[in-house]
C-alpha atoms as a PDB file:
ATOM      1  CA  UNK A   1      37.829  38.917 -21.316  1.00  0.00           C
ATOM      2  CA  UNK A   2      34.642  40.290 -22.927  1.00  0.00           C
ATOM      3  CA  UNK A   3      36.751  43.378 -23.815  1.00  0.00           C
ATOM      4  CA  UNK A   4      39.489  41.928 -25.129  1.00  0.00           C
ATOM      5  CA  UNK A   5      37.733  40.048 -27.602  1.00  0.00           C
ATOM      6  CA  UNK A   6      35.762  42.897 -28.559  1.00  0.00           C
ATOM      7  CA  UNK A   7      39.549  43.964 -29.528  1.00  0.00           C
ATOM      8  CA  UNK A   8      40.203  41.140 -31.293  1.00  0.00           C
ATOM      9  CA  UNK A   9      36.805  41.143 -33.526  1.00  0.00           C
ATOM     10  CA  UNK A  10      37.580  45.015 -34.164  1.00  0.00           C
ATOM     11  CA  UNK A  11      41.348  44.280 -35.077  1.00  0.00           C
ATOM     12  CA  UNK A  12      39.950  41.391 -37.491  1.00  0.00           C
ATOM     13  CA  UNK A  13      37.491  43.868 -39.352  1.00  0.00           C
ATOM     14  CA  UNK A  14      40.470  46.608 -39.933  1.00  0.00           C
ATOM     15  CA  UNK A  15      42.368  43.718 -41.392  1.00  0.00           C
ATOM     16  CA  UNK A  16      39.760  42.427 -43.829  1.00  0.00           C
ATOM     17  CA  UNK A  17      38.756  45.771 -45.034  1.00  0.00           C
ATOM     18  CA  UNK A  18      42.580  46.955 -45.472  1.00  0.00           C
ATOM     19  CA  UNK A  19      43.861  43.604 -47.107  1.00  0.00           C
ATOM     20  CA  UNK A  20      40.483  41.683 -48.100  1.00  0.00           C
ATOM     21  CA  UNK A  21      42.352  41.894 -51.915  1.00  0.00           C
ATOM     22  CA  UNK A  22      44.963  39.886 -51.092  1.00  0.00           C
ATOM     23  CA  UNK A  23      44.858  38.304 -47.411  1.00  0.00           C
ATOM     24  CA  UNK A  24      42.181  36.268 -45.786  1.00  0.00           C
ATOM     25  CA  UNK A  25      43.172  35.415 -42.656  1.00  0.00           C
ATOM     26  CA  UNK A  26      45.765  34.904 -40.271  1.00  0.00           C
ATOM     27  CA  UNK A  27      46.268  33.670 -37.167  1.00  0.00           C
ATOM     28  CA  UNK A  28      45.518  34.566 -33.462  1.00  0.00           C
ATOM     29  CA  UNK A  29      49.117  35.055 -32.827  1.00  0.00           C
ATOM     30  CA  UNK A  30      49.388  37.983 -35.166  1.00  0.00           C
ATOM     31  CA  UNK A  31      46.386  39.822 -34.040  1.00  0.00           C
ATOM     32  CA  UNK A  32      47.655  39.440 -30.112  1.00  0.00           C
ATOM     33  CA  UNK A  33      51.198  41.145 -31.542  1.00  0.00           C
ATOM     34  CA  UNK A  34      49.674  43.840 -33.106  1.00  0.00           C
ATOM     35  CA  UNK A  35      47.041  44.505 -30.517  1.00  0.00           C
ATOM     36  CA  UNK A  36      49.843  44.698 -28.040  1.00  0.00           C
ATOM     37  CA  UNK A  37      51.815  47.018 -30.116  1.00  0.00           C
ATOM     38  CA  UNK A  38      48.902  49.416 -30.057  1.00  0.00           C
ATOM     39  CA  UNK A  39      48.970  49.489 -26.648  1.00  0.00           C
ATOM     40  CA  UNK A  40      45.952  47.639 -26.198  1.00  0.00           C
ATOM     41  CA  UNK A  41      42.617  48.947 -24.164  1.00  0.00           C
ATOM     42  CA  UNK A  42      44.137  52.631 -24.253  1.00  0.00           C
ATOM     43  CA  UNK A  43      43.574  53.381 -27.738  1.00  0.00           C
ATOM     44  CA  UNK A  44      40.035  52.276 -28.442  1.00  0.00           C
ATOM     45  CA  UNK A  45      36.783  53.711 -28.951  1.00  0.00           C
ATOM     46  CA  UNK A  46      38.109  56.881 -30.692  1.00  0.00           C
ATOM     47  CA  UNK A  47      38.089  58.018 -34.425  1.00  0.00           C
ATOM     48  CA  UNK A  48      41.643  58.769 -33.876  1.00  0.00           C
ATOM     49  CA  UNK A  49      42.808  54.824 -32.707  1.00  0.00           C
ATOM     50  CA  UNK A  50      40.840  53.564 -35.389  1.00  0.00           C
ATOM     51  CA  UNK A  51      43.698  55.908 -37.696  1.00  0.00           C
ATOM     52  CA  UNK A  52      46.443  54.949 -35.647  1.00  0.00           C
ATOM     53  CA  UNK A  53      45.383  50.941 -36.221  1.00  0.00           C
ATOM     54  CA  UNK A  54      45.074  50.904 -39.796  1.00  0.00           C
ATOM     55  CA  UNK A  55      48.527  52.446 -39.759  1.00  0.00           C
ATOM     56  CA  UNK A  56      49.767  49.994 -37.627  1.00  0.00           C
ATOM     57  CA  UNK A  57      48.211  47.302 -39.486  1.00  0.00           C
ATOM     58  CA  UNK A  58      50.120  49.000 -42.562  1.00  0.00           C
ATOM     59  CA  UNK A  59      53.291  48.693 -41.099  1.00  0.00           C
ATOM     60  CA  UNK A  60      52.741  45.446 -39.372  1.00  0.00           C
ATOM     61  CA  UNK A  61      52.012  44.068 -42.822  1.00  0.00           C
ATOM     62  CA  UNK A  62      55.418  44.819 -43.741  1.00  0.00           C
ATOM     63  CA  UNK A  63      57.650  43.987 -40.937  1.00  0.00           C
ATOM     64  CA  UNK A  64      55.426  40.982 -39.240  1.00  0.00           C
ATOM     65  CA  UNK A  65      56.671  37.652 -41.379  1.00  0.00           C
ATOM     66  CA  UNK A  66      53.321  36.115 -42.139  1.00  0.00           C
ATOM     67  CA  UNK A  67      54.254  32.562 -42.002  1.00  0.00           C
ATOM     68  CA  UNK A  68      50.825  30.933 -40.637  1.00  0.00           C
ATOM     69  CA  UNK A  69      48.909  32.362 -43.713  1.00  0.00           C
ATOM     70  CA  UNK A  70      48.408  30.167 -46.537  1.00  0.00           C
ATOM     71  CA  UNK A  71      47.775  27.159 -43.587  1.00  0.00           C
ATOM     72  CA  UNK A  72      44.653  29.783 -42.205  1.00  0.00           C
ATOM     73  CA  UNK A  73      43.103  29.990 -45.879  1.00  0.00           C
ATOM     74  CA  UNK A  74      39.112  28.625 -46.008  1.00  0.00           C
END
């Protein structure tokens, strides 16, 4: 559990530093899909995942319909 959160806060950081501009949030349902997606405790740690997540996030950002934004705005 510990480690899976520690996911979580990591995927959140990637998020706000690639979209801070234009997105503020969203919610937990779209970080579980895109921590799945990047295969989850496999690809952390390394210099390399931390690539392959911002591209995901990239991507993600385009195909992932982002209904449950404007309702997760503070």
């Amino acid at each position: 559990m510990i480690i899976i959160q520690t996911t979580r806060t990591m995927l959140v950081e990637l998020f706000y530093v690639d979209y801070n501009h234009s997105v503020k949030s969203h919610s937990i349902i779209y970080y579980s899909i895109i921590y799945l997606s990047t295969g989850g405790l496999f690809l952390l740690g390394t210099r390399q995942s931390m690539i392959y997540l911002r591209q995901v996030f990239k991507l993600s950002y385009l195909l992932i319909p982002t209904i449950t934004t404007k309702q997760c705005y503070n």
